[in-house]
C-alpha atoms as a PDB file:
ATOM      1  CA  UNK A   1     156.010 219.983 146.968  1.00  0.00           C
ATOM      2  CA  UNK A   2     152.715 219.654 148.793  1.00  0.00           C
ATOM      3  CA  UNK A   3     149.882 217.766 147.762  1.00  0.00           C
ATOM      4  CA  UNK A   4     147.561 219.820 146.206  1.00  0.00           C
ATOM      5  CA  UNK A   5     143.436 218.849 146.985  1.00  0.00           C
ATOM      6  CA  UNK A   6     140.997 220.746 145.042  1.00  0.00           C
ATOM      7  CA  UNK A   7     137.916 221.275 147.494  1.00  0.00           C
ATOM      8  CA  UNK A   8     135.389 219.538 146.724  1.00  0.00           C
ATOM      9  CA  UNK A   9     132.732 222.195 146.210  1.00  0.00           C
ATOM     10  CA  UNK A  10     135.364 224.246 143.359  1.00  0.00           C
ATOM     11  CA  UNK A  11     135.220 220.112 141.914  1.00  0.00           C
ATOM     12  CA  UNK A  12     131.635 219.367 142.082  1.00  0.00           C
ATOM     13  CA  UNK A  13     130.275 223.544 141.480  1.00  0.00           C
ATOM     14  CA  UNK A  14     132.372 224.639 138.567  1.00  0.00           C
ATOM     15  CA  UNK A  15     132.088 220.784 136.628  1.00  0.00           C
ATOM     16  CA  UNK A  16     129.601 222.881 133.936  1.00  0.00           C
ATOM     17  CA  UNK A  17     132.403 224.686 132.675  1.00  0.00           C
ATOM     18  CA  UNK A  18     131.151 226.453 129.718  1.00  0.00           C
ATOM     19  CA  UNK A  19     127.568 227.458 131.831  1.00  0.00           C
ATOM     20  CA  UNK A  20     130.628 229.344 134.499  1.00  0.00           C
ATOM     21  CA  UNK A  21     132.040 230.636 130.819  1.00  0.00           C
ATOM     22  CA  UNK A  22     128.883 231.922 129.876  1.00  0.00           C
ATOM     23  CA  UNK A  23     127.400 233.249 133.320  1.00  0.00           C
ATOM     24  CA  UNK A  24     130.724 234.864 134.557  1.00  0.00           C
ATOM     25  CA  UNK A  25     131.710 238.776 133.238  1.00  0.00           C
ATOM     26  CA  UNK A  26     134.828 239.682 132.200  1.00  0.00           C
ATOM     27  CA  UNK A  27     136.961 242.537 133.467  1.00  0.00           C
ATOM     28  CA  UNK A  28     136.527 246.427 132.888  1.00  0.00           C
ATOM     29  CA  UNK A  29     139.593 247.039 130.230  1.00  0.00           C
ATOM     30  CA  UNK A  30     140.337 250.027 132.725  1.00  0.00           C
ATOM     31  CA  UNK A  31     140.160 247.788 135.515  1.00  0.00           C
ATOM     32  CA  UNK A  32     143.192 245.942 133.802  1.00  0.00           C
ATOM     33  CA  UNK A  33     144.695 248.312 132.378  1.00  0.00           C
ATOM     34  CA  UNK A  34     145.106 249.522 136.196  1.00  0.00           C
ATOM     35  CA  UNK A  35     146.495 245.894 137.498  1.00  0.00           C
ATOM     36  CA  UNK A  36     149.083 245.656 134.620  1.00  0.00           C
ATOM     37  CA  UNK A  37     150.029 248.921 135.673  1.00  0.00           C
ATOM     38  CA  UNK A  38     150.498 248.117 139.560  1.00  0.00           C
ATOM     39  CA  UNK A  39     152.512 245.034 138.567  1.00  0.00           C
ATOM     40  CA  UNK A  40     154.791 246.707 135.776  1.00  0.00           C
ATOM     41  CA  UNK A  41     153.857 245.425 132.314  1.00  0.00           C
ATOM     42  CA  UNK A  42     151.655 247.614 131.063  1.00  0.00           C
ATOM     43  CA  UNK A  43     153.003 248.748 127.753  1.00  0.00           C
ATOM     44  CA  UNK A  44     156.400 245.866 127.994  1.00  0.00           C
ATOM     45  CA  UNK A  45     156.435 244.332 124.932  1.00  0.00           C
ATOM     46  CA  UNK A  46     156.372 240.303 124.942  1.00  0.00           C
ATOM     47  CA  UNK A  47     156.032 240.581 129.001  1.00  0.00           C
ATOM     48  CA  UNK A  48     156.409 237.118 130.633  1.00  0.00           C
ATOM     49  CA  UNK A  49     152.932 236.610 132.319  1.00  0.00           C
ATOM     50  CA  UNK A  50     151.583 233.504 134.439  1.00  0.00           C
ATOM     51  CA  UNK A  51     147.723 233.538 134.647  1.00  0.00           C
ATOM     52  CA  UNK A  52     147.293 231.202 138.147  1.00  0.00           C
ATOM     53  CA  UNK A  53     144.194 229.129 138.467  1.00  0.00           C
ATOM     54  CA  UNK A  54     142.739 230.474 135.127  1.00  0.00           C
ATOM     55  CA  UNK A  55     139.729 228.727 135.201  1.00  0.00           C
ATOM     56  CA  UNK A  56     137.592 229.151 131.653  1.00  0.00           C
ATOM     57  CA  UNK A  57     140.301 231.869 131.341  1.00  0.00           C
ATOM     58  CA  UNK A  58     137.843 235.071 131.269  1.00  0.00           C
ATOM     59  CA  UNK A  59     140.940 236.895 132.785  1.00  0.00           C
ATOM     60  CA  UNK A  60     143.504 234.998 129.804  1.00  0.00           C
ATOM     61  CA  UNK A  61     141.176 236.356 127.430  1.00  0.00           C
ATOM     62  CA  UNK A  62     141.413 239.951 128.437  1.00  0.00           C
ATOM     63  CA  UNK A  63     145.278 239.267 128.552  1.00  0.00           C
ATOM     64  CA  UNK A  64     145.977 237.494 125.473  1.00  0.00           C
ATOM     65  CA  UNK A  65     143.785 240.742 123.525  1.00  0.00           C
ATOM     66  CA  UNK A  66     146.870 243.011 124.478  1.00  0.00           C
ATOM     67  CA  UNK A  67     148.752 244.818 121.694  1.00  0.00           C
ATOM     68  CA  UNK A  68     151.472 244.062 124.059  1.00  0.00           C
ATOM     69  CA  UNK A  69     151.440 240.371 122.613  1.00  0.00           C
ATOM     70  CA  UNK A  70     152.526 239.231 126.200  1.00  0.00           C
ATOM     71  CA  UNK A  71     153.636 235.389 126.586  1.00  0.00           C
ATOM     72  CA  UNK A  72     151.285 234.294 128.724  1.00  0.00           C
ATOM     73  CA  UNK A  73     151.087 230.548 131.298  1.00  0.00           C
ATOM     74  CA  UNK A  74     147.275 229.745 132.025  1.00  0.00           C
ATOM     75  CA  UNK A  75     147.953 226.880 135.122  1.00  0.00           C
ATOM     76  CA  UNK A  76     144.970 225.228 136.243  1.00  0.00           C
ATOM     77  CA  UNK A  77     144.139 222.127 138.513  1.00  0.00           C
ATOM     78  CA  UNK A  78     139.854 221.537 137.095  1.00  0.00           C
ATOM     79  CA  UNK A  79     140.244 219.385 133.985  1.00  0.00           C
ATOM     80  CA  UNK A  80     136.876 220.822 133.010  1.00  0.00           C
ATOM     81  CA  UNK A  81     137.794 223.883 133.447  1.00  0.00           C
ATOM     82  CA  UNK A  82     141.266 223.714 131.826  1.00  0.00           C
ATOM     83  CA  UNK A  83     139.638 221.745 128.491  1.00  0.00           C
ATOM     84  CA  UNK A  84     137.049 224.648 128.525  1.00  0.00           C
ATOM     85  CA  UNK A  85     139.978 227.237 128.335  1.00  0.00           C
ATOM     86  CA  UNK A  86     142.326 225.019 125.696  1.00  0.00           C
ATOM     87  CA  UNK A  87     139.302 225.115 123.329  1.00  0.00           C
ATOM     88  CA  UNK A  88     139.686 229.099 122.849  1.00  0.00           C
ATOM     89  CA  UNK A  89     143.322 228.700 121.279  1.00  0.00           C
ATOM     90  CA  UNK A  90     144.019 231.928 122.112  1.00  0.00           C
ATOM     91  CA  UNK A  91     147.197 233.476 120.651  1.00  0.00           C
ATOM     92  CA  UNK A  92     150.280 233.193 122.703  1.00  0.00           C
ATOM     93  CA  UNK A  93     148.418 230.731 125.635  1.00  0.00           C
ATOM     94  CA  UNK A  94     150.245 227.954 126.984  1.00  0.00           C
ATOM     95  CA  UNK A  95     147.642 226.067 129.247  1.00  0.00           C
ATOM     96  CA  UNK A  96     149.294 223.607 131.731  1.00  0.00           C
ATOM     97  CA  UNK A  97     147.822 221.855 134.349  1.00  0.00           C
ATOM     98  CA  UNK A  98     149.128 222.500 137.328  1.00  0.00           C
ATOM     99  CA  UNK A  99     148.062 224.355 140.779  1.00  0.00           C
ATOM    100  CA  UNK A 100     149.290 226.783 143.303  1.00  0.00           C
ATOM    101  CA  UNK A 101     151.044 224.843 145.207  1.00  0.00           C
ATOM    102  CA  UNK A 102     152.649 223.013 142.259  1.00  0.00           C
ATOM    103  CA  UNK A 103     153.451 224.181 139.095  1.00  0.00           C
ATOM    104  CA  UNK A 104     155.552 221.685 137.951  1.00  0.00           C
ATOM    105  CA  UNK A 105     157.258 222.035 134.735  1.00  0.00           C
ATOM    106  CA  UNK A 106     157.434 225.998 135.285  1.00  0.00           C
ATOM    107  CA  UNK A 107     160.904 226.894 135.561  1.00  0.00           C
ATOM    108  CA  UNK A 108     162.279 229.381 138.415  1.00  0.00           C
ATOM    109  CA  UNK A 109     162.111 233.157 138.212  1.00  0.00           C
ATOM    110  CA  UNK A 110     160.466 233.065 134.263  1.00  0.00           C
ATOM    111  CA  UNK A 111     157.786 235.336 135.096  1.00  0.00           C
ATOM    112  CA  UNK A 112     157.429 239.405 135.126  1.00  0.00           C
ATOM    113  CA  UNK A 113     154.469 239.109 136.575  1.00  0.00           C
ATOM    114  CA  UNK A 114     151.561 236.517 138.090  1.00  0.00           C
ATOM    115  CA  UNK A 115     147.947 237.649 138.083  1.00  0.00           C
ATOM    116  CA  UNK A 116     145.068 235.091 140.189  1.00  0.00           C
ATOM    117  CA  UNK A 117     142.040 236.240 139.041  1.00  0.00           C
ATOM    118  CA  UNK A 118     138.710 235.562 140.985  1.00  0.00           C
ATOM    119  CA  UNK A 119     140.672 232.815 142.453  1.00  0.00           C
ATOM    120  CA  UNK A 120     143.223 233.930 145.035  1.00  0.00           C
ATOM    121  CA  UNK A 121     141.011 232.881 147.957  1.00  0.00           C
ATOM    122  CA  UNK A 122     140.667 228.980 147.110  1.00  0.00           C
ATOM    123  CA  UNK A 123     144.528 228.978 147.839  1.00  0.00           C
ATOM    124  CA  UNK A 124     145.900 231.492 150.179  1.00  0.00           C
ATOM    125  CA  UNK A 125     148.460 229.483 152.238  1.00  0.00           C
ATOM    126  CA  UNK A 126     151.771 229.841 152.377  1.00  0.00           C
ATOM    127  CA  UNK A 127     152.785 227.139 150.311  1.00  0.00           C
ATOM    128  CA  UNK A 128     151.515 228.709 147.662  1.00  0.00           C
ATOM    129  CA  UNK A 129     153.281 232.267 147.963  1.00  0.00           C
ATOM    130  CA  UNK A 130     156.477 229.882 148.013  1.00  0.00           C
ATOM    131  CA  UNK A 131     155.430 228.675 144.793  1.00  0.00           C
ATOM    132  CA  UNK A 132     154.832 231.946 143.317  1.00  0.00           C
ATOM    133  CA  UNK A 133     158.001 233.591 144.450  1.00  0.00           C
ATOM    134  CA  UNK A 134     160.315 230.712 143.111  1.00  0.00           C
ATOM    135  CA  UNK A 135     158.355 231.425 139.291  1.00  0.00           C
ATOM    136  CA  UNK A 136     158.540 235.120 139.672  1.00  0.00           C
ATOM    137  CA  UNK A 137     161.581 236.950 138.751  1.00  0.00           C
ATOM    138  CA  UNK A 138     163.209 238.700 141.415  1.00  0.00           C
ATOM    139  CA  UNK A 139     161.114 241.558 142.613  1.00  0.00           C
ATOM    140  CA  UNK A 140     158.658 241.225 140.285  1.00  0.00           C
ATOM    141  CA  UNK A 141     154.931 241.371 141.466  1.00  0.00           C
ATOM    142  CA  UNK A 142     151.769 239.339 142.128  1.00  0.00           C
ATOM    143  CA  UNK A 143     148.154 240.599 141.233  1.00  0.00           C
ATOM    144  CA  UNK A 144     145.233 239.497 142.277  1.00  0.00           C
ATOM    145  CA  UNK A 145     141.543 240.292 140.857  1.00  0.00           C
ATOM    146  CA  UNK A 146     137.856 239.428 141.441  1.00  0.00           C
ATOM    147  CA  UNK A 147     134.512 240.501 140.417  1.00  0.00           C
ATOM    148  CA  UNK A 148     132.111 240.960 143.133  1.00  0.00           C
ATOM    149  CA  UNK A 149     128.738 240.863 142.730  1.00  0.00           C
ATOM    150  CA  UNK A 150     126.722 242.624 145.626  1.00  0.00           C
ATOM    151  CA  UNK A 151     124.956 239.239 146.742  1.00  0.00           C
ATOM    152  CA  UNK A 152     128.412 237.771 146.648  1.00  0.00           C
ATOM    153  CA  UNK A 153     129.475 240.585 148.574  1.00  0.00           C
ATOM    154  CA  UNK A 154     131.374 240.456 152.428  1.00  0.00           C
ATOM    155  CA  UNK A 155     128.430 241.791 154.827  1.00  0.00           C
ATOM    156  CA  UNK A 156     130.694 244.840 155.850  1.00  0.00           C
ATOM    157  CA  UNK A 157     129.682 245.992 152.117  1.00  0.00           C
ATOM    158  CA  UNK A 158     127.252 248.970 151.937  1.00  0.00           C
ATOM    159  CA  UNK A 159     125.486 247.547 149.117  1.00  0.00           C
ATOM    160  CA  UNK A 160     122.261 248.571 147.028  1.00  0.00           C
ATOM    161  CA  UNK A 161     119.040 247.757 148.338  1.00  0.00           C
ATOM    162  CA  UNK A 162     116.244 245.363 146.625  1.00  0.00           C
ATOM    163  CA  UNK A 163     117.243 242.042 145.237  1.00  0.00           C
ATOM    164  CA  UNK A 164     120.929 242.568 145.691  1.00  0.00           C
ATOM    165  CA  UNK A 165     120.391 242.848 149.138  1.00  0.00           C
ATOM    166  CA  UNK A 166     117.575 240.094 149.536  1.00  0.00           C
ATOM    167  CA  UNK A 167     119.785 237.738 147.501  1.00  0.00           C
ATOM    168  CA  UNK A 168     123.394 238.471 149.671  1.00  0.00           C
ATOM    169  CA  UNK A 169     120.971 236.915 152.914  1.00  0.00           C
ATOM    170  CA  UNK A 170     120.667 233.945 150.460  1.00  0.00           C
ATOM    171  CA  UNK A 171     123.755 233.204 149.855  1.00  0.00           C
ATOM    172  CA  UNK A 172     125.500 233.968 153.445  1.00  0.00           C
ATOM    173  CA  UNK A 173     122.774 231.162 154.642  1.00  0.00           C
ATOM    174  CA  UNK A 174     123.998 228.809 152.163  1.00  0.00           C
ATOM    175  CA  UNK A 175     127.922 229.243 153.262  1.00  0.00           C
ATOM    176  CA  UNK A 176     129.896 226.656 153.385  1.00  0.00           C
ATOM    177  CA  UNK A 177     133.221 225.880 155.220  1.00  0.00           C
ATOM    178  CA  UNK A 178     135.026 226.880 152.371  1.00  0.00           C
ATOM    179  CA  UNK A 179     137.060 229.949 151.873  1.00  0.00           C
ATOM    180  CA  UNK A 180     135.514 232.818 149.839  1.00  0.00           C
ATOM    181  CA  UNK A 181     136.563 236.291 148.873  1.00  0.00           C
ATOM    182  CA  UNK A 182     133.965 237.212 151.098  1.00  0.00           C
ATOM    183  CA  UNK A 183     135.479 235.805 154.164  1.00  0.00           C
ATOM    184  CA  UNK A 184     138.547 238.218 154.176  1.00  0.00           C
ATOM    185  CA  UNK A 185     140.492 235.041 155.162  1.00  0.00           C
ATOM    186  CA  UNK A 186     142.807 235.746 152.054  1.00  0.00           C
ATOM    187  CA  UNK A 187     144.398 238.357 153.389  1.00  0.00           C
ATOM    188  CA  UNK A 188     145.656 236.835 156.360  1.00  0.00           C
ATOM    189  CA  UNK A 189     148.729 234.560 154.831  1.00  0.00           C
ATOM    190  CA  UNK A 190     150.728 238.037 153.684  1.00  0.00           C
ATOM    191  CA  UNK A 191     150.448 238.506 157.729  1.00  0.00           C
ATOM    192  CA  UNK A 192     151.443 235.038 158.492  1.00  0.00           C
ATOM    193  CA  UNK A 193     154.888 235.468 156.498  1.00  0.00           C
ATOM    194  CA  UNK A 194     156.048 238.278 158.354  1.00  0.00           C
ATOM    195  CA  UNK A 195     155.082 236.602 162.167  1.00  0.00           C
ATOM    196  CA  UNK A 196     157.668 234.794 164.070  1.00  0.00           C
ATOM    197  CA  UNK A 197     157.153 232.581 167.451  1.00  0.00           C
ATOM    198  CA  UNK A 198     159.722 231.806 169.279  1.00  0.00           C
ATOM    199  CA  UNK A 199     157.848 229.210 171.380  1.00  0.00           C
ATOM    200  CA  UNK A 200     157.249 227.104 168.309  1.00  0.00           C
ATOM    201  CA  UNK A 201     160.271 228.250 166.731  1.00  0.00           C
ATOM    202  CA  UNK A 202     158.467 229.540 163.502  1.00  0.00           C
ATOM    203  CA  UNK A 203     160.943 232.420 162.200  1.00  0.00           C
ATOM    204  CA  UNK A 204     159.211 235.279 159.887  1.00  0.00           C
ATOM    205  CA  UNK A 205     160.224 234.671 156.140  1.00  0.00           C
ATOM    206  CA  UNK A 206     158.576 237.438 154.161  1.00  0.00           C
ATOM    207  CA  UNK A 207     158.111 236.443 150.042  1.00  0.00           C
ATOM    208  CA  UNK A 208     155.902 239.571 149.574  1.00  0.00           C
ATOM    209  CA  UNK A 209     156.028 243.151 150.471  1.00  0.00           C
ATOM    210  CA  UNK A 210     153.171 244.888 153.094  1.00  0.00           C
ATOM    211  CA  UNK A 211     151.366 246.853 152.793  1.00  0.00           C
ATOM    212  CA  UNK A 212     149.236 245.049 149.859  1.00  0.00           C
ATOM    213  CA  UNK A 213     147.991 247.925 147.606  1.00  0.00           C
ATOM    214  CA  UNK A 214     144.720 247.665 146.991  1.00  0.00           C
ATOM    215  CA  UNK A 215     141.921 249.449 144.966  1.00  0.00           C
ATOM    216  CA  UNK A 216     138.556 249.132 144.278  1.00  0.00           C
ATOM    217  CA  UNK A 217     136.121 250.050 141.183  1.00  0.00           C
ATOM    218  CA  UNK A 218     132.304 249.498 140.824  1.00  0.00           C
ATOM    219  CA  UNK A 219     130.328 248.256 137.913  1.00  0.00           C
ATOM    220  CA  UNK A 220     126.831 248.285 137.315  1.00  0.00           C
ATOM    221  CA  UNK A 221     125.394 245.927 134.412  1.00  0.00           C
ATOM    222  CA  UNK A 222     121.535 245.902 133.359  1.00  0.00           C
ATOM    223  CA  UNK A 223     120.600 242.043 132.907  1.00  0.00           C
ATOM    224  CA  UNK A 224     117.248 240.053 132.029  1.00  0.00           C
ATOM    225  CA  UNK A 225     115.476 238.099 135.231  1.00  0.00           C
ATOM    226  CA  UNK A 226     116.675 235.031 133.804  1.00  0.00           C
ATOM    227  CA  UNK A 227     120.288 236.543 133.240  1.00  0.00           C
ATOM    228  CA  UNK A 228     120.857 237.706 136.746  1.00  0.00           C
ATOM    229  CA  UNK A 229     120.068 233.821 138.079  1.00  0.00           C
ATOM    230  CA  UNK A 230     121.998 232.157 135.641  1.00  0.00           C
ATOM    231  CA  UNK A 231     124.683 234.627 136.782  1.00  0.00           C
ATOM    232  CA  UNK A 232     124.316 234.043 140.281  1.00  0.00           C
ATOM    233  CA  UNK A 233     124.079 230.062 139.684  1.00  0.00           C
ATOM    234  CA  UNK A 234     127.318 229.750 138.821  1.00  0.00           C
ATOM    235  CA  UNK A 235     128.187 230.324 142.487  1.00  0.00           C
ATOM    236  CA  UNK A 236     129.924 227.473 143.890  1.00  0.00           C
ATOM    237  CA  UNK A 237     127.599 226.868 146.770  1.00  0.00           C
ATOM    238  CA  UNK A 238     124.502 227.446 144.195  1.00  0.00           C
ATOM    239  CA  UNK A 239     125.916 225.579 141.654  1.00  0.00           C
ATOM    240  CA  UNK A 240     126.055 222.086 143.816  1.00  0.00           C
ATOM    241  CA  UNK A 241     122.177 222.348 144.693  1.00  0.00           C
ATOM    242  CA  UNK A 242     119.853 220.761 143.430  1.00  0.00           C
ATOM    243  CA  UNK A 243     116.122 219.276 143.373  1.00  0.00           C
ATOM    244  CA  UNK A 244     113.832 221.197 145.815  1.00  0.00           C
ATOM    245  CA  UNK A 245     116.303 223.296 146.984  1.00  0.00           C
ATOM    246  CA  UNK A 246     117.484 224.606 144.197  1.00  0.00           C
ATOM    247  CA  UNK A 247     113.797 225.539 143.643  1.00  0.00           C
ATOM    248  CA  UNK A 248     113.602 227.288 146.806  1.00  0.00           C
ATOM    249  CA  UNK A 249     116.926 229.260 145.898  1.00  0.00           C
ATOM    250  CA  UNK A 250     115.233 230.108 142.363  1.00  0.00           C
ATOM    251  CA  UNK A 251     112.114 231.179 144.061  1.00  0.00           C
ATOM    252  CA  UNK A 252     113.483 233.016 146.462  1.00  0.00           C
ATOM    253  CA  UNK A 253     115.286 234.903 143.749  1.00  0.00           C
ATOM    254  CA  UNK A 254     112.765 235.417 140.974  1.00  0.00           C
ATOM    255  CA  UNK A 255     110.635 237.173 144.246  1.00  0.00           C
ATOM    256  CA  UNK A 256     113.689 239.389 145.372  1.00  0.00           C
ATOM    257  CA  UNK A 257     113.702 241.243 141.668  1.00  0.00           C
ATOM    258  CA  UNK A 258     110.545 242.496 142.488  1.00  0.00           C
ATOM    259  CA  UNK A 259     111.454 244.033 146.079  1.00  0.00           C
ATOM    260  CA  UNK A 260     111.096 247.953 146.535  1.00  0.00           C
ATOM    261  CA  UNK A 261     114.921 249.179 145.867  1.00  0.00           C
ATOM    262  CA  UNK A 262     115.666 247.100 143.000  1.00  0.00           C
ATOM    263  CA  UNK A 263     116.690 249.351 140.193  1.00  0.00           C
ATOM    264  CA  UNK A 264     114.893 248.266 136.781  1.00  0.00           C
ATOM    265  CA  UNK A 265     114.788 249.105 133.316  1.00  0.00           C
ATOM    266  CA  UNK A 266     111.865 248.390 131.000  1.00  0.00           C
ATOM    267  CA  UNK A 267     112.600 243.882 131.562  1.00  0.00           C
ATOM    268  CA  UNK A 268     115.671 244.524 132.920  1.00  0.00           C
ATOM    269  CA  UNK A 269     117.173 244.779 136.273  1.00  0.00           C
ATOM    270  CA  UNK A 270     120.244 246.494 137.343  1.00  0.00           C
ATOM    271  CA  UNK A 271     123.249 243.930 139.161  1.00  0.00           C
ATOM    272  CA  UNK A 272     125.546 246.127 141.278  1.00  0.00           C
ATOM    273  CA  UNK A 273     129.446 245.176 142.387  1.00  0.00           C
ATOM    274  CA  UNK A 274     132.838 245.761 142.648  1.00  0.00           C
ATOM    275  CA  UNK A 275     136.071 244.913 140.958  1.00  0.00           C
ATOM    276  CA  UNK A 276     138.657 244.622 143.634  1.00  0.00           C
ATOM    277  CA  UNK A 277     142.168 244.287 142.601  1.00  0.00           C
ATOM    278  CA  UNK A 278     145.402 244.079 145.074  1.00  0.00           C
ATOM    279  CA  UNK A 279     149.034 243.933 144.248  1.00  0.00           C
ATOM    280  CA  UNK A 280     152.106 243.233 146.062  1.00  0.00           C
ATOM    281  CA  UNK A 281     156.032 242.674 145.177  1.00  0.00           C
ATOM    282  CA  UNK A 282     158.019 239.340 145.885  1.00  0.00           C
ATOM    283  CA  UNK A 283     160.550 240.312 147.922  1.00  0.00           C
ATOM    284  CA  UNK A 284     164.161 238.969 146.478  1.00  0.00           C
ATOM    285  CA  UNK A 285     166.869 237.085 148.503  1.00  0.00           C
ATOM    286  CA  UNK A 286     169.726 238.634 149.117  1.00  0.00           C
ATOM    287  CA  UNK A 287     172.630 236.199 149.388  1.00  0.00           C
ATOM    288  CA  UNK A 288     175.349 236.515 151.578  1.00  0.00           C
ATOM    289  CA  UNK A 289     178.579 238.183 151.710  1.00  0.00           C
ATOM    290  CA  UNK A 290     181.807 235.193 151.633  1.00  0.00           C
ATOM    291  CA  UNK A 291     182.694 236.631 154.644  1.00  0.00           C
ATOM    292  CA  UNK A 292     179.183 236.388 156.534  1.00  0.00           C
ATOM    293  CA  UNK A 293     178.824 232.766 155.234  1.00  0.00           C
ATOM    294  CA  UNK A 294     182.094 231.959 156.730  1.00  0.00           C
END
């Protein structure tokens, strides 16, 4: 196995665990109903599910509220985080600590399925699609989730107008060298599997099957002034600030809700986003025939 580092910001940013509990939404139970769909367990009885870099465990929540009573493994590397989630005791949660990379202790093909929710991005190399394929059964299927605000949003995004707008600026300045959602980066690694070179002698070993299905669903929520920023400080890069320029972030902010576009109701202003989910099948080996071994 490969040493695992947490970056530094996901370390130092999400260290208030139960403010990211509190600030964070959950998921649409459509939305998952959809996912568990794509990756086969909707509706399977006592399904074997692995909940990968659960965080607070916002996504273990909606899980472990099934009636399909699934057995579900919440792995996660940020001891706040993790201690955060273990205080819930929520039925049929095992919380280990662990990370994508290695999950050690999880035994080979256990899972029917493994869901990374709002997290995918942190860890999209290929060591950890190795990792995921040896836990998944054979064929089985990975899912991954995130809510997307608008100012959290890639800048491809048509996205509404006002503070939403006004705040994405905000946050695009403030980006760090650190992979986000946003960047598209995560994408690239189910490429990377299937590429060979024969100048460096890198052969194409596919885990996962292409094209990713993907799908895409968004949310609206009404929220107080002082909602919406405690929302939108529980991202990372916000999160680590502090002093004056958190001020200036607030500032900035607490002006943008007032911007022509910004949809309001009586105190209350309107956050936009999406919920993007993507799903793709490990592909199994297929061992060889005596004869072809010979």
């Amino acid at each position: 196995m490969t040493t695992f580092q947490l970056h530094n910001e996901a370390q130092t940013g999400f260290k208030s665990a139960e403010a990211y509990d509190t600030g964070r939404p959950s998921y649409a139970p459509e939305v998952v109903d959809s996912l568990l769909k794509h990756l086969e367990v909707e509706g399977v009885k006592n399904a074997k599910i692995l909940d990968l870099a659960a965080g607070t465990g916002k996504f273990t929540e909606a899980l472990a509220a099934r009636s399909e009573e699934y057995e579900i493994v919440a792995v996660e590397p940020h001891d706040d985080m993790r201690a955060q989630l273990s205080k819930k005791s929520l039925k049929n949660v095992t919380v280990l600590k662990g990370n994508a990379e290695n999950m050690e202790g999880v035994s080979d093909a256990t899972f029917d399925a493994v869901i990374a929710a709002q997290s995918f991005h942190w860890f999209a190399t290929m060591e950890a699609l190795r990792e995921i394929a040896r836990v998944l059964k054979p064929a089985k299927t990975l899912g991954l989730i995130w809510n997307i605000d608008d100012y959290n949003a890639p800048q491809s995004w048509d996205i509404a107008a006002g503070w939403d707008s006004e705040m994405r600026d905000q946050v695009w300045e403030l980006d760090f060298d650190q992979p986000r959602f946003r960047h598209g980066q995560w994408k690239k690694v189910f490429d990377e599997q299937s590429t060979s070179n024969l100048f460096t002698l890198k052969f194409a070993d596919p885990l996962f099957g292409l094209p990713i299905g993907e799908e895409t669903v968004p949310y609206k929520v009404w929220l107080t002034r002082e909602a919406a920023w405690e929302r939108m400080r529980t991202l990372g890069q916000i999160a680590v600030l502090e002093g004056d320029e958190l001020a200036r972030v607030k500032a900035r902010c607490e002006k943008a809700f007032d911007l022509s576009g910004t949809e309001t109701d009586g105190d209350k202003i309107a956050l936009h986003g999406r919920t993007v989910i993507a799903w793709t099948s490990h592909i199994p080996e297929v061992p060889l025939r005596s004869e072809e071994a010979m």
